[in-house]
Protein backbone atom coordinates (compact mmCIF):
# COMPACT_ATOMS: atom_id res chain seq x y z
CA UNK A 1 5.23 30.76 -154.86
CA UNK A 2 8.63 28.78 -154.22
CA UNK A 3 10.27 27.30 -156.91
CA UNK A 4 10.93 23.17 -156.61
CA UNK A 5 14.14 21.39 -157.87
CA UNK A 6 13.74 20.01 -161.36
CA UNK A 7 14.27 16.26 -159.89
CA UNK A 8 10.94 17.08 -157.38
CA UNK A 9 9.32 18.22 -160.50
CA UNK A 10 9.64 15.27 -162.81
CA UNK A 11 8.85 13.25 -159.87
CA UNK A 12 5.90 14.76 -159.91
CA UNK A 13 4.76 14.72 -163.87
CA UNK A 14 5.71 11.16 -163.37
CA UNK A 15 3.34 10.35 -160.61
CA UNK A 16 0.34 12.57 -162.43
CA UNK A 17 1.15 10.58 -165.28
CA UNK A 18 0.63 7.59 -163.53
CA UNK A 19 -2.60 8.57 -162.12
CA UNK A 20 -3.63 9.93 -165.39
CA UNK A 21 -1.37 8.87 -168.11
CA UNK A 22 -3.94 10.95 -170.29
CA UNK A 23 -2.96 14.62 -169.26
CA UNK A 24 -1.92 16.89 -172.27
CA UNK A 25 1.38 19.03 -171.64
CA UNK A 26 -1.01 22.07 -171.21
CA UNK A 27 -2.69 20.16 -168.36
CA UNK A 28 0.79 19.36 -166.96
CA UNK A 29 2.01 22.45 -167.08
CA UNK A 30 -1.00 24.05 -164.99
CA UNK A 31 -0.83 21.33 -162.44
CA UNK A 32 3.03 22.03 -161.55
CA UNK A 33 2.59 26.02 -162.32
CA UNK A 34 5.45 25.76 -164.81
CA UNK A 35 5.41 26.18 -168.86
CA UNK A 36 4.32 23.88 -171.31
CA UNK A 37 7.88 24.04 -173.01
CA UNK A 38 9.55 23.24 -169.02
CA UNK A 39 6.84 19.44 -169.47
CA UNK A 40 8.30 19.00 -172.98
CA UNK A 41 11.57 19.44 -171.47
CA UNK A 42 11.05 17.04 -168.69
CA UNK A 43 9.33 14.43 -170.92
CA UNK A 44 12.08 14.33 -173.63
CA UNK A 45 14.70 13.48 -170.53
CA UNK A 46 12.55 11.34 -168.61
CA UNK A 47 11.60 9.32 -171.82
CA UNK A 48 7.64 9.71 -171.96
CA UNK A 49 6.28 10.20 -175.19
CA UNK A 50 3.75 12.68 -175.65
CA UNK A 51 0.19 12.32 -175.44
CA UNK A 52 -0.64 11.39 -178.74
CA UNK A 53 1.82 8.34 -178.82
CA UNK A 54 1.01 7.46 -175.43
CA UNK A 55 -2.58 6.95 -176.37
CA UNK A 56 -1.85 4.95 -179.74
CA UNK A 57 0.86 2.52 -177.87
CA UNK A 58 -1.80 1.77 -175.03
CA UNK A 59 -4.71 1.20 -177.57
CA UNK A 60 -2.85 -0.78 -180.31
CA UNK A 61 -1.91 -3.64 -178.50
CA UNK A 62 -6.19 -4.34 -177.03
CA UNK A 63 -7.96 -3.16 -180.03
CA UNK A 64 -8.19 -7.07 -181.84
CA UNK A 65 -10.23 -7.93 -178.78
CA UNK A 66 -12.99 -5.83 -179.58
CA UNK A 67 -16.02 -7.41 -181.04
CA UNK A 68 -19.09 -6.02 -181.17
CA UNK A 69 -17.83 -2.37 -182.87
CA UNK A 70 -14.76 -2.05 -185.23
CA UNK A 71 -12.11 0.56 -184.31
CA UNK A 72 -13.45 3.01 -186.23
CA UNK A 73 -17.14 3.20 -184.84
CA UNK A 74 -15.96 3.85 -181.28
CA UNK A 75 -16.57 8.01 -180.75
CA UNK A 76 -13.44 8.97 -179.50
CA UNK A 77 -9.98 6.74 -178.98
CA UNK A 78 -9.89 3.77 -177.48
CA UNK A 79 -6.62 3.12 -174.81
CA UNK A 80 -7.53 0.65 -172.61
CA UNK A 81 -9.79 -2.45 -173.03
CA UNK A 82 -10.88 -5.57 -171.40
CA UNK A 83 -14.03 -7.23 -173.49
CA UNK A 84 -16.12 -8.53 -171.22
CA UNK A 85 -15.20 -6.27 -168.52
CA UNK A 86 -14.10 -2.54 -168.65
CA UNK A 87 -12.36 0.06 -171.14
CA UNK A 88 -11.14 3.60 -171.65
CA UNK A 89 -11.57 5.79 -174.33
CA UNK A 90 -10.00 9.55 -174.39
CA UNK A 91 -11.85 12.22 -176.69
CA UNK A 92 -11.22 16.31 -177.29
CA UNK A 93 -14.26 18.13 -178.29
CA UNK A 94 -13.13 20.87 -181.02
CA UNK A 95 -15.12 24.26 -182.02
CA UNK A 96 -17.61 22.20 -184.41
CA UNK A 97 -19.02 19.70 -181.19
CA UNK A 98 -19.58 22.93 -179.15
CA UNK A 99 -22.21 25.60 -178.72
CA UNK A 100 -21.17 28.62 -180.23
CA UNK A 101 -21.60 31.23 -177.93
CA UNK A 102 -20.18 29.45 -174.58
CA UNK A 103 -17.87 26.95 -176.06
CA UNK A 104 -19.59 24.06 -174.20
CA UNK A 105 -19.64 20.75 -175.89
CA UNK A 106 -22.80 19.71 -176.63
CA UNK A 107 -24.35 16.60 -174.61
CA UNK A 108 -25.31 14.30 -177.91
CA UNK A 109 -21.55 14.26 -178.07
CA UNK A 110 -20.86 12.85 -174.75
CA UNK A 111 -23.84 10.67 -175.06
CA UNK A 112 -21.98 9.00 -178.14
CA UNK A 113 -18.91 8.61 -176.34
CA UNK A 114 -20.23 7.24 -172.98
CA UNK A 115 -22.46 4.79 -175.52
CA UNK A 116 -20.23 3.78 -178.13
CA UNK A 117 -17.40 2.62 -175.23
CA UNK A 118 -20.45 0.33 -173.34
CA UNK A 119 -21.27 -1.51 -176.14
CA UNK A 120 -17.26 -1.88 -177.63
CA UNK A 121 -16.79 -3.65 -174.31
CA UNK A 122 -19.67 -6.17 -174.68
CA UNK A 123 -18.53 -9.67 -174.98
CA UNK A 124 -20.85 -10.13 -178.41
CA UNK A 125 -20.16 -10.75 -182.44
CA UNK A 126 -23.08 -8.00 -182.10
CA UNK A 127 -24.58 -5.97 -179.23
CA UNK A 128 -27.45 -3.60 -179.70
CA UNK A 129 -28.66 -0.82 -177.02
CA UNK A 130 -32.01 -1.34 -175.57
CA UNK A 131 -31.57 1.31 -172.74
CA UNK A 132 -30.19 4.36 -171.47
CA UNK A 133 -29.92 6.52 -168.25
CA UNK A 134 -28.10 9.39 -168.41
CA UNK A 135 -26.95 12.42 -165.90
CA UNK A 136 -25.25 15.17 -166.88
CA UNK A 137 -23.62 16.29 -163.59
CA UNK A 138 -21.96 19.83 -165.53
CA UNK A 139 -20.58 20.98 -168.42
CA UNK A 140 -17.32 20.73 -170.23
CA UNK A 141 -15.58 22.54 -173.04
CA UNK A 142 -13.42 22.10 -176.11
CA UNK A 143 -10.25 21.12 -176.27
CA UNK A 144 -10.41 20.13 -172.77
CA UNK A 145 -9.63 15.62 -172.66
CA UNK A 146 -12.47 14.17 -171.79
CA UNK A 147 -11.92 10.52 -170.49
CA UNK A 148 -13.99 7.72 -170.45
CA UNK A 149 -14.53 4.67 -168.06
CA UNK A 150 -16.76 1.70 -169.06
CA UNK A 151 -17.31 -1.23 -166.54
CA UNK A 152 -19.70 -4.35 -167.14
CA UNK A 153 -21.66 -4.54 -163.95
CA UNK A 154 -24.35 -7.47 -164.58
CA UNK A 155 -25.54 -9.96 -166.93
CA UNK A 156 -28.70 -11.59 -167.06
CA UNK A 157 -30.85 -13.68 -170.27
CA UNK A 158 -28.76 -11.88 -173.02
CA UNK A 159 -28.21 -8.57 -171.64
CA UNK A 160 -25.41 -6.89 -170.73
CA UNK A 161 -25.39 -3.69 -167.74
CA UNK A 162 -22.73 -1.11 -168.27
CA UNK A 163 -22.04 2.17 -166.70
CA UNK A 164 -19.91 4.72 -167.54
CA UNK A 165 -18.16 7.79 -166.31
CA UNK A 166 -16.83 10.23 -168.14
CA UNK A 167 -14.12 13.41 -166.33
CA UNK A 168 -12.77 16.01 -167.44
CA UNK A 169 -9.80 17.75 -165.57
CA UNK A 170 -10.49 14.64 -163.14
CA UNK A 171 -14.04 15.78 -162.65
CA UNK A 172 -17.04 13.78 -163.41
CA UNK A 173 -19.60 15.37 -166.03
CA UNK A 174 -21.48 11.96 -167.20
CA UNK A 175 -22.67 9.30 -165.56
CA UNK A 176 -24.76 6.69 -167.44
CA UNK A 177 -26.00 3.15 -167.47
CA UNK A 178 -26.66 0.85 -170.48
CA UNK A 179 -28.62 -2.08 -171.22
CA UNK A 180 -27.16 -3.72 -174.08
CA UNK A 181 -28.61 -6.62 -175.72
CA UNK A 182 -26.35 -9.74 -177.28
CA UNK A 183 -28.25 -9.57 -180.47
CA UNK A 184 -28.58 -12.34 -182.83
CA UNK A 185 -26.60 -12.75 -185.69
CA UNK A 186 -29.97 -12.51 -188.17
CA UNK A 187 -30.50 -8.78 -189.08
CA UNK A 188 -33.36 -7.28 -186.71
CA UNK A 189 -36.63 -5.74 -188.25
CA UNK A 190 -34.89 -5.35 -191.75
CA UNK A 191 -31.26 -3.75 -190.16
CA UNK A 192 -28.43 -4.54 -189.80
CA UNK A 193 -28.23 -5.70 -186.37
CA UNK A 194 -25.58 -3.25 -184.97
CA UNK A 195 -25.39 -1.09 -182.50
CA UNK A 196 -28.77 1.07 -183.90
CA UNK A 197 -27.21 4.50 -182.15
């Protein structure tokens, strides 16, 4: 395999980075065949933070919008969201979310991702799910960033239509549409009125 010039490299980390600004250094490093130290190397003198910090500046400044969840109820990090409309959320599944024996995270997992990012985009003090479709289209495992991408597609008497995709290594694994219902603010048959997942 020929070697490129360093400035053909960074050029390209900066344009994967802009088609996926949520690629870990490993995943870099295995799309331009080079070491994970050579993407530090080229992120430290191109001036792109690393993953971690990229997430956390992209996600501080649209967090207040969110209404229907808090912050901390979303499975997985939030770094892009419009309420009303569509968000992001990035999540690594670790040894504990995985079957044992294969290393494959398990599907409740995803199911709370996909699920907790449709109903943190709802436009609602309080949004409850009433339905769920889900396909698993194949499996993914730890430590591998899974990436999710919510989109309001219909509204109608109350309710709210959401799908979501969820990639991993720019494939899709999930695929799901939500029903979500703008509940009341009275508690519903003696709950609390939140999201009930």
């Amino acid at each position: 395999m020929t070697r490129i010039s360093r400035q053909a490299r960074q050029d390209s980390l900066r344009t994967l980075l802009f088609q996926d600004p949520f690629l870990s250094d490993g995943e870099l490093a295995s799309h331009l065949a080079v070491s994970v130290q050579t993407i530090r190397l080229d992120r430290l003198q191109l001036g792109i933070p690393e993953l971690r910090e990229r997430v956390k500046a992209v996600a501080s400044s649209k967090m207040e919008s969110m209404r229907a969840l808090s912050p901390s109820e979303v499975f997985g990090e939030i770094v892009d969201i419009e309420v009303g409309q569509s968000g992001i959320s990035v999540w690594r599944g670790e040894a504990q979310h995985a079957f044992l024996r294969s290393s494959i995270i398990r599907g409740h997992y995803l199911f709370a991702q996909a699920n907790s990012l449709a109903v943190a985009i709802v436009d609602a003090d309080r949004a409850l799910t009433t339905k769920a479709t889900i396909r698993f289209l194949r499996s993914a495992k730890t430590g591998v960033a899974l990436v999710a991408k919510a989109r309001v597609v219909g509204q109608r008497h109350g309710y709210v239509r959401v799908e979501v995709q969820i990639k991993a290594e720019g494939e899709a694994i999930l695929s799901a549409s939500f029903l979500i219902m703008r509940a009341p603010n009275q508690t519903l048959g003696g709950g609390d009125g939140e999201n009930r997942d």
